[in-house]
C-alpha atoms as a PDB file:
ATOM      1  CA  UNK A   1     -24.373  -1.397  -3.031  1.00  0.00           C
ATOM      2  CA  UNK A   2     -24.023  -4.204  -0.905  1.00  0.00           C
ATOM      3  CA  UNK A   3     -24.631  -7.190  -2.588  1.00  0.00           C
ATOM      4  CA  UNK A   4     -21.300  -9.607  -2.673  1.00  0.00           C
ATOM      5  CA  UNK A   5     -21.480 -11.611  -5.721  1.00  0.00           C
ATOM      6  CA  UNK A   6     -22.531  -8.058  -7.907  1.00  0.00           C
ATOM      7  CA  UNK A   7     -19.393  -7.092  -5.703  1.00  0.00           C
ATOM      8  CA  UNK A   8     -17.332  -9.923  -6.523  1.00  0.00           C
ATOM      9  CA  UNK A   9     -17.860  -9.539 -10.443  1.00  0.00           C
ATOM     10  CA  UNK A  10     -17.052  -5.355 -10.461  1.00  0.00           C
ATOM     11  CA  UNK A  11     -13.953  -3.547 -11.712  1.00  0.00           C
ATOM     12  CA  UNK A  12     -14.350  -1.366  -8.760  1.00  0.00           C
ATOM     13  CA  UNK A  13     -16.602  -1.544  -6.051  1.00  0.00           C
ATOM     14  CA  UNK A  14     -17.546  -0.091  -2.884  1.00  0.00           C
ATOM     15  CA  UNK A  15     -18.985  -1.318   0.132  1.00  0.00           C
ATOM     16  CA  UNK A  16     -20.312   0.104   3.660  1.00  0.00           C
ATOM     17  CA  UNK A  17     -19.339  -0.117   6.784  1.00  0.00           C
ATOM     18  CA  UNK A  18     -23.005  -0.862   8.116  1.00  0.00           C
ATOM     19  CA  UNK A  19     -23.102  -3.936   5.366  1.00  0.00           C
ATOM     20  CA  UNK A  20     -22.474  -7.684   5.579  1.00  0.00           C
ATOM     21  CA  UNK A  21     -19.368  -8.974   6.026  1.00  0.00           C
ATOM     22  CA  UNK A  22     -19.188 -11.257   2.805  1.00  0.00           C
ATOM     23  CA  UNK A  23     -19.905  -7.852   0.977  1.00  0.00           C
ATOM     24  CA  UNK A  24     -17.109  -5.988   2.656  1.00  0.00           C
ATOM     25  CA  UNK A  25     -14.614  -8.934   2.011  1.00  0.00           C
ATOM     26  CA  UNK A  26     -15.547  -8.926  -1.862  1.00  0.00           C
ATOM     27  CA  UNK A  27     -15.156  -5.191  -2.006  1.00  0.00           C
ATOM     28  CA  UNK A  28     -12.395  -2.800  -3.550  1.00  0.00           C
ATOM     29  CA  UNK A  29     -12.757  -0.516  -0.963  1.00  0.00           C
ATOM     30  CA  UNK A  30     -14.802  -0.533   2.037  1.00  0.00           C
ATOM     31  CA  UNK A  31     -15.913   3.051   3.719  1.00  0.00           C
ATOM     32  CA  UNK A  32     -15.765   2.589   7.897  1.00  0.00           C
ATOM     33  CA  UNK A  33     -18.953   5.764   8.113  1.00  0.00           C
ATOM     34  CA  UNK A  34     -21.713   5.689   5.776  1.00  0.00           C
ATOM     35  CA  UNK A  35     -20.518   8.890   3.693  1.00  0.00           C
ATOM     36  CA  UNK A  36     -20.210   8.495   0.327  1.00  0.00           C
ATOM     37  CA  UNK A  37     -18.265  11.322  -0.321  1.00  0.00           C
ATOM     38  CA  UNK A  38     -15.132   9.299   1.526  1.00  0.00           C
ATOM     39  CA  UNK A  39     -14.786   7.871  -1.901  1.00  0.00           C
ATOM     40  CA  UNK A  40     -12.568  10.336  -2.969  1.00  0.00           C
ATOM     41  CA  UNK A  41     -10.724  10.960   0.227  1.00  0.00           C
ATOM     42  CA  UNK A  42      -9.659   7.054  -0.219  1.00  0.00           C
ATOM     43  CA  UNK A  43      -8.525   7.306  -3.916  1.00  0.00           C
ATOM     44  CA  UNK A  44      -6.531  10.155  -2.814  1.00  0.00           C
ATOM     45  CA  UNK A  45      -5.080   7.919  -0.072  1.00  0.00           C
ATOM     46  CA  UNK A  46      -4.521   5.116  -2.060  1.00  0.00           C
ATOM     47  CA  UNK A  47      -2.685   6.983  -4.907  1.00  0.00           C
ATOM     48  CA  UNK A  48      -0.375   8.831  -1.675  1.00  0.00           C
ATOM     49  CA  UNK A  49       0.853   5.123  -0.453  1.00  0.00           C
ATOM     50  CA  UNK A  50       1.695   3.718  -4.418  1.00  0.00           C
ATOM     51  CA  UNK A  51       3.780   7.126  -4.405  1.00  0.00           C
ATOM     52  CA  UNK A  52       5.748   6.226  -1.195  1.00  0.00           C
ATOM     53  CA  UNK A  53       5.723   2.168  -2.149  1.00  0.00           C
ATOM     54  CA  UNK A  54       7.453   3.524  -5.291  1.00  0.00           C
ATOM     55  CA  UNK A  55       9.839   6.289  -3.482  1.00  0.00           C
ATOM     56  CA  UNK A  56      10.515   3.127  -0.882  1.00  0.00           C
ATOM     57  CA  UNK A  57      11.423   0.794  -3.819  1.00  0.00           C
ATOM     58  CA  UNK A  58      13.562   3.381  -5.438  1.00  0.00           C
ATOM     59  CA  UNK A  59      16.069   4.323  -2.364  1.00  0.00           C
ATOM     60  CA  UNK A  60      15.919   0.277  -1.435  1.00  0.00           C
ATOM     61  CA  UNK A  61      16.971  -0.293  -4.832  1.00  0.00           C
ATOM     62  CA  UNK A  62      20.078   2.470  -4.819  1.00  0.00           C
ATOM     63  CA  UNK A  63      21.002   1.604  -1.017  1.00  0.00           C
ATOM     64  CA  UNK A  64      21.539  -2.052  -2.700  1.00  0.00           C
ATOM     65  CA  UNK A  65      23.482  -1.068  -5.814  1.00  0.00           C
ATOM     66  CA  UNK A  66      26.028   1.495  -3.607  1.00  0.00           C
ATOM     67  CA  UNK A  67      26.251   0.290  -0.089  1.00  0.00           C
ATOM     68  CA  UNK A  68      26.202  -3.581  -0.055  1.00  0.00           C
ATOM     69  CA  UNK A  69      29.236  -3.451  -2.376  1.00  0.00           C
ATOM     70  CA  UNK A  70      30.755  -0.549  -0.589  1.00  0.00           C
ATOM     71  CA  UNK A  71      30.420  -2.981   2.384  1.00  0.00           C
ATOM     72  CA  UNK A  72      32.151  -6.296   0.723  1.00  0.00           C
ATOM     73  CA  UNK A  73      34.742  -4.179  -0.508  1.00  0.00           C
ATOM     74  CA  UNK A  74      35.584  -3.203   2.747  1.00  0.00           C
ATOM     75  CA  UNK A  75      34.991   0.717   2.482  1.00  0.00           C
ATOM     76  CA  UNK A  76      31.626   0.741   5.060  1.00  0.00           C
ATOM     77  CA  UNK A  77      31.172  -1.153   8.019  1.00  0.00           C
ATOM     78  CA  UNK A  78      28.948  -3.728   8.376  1.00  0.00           C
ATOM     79  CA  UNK A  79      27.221  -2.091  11.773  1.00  0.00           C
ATOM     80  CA  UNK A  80      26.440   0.791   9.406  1.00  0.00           C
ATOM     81  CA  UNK A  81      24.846  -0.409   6.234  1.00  0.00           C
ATOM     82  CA  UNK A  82      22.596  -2.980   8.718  1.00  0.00           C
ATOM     83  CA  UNK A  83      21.327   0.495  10.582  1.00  0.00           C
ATOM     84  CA  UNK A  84      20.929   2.678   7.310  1.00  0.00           C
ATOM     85  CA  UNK A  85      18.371  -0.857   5.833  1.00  0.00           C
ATOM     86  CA  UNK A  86      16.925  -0.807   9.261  1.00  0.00           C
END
């Protein structure tokens, strides 16, 4: 499993924690313990954060189609729409 240029050349691939470092750099995912079984813990952590980049992206996108011009208009304050992007 650990061999870096095999790595390198993959769709996927997964390296251990116990392995080289060049192997864990050219991995897709690298597992900390040496369980193999984590595999599908991380897929099902990796498919969680695309959800929330995607919810994130969405709400940035309608707080900057709504507020921003609310704001230049003159209807919201400036102190406000800086703390609701914050």
């Amino acid at each position: 499993m650990n061999d870096a240029p095999a790595l390198a050349q993959a769709d996927v691939s997964l390296a251990m924690g116990t392995g080289s470092n060049v192997a864990k750099q050219s991995a897709s995912i690298t597992l900390m313990r040496n369980d193999p079984r984590l595999v599908a813990q991380a897929i099902d952590i990796s498919k969680a954060t695309w959800v929330k980049i995607q919810q994130n992206l969405f709400w940035a996108f309608v707080f900057n189609t709504v507020a921003i011009p609310a704001a230049a208009l003159g209807y919201l304050s400036l102190a406000i729409t800086d703390a609701a992007m914050a």
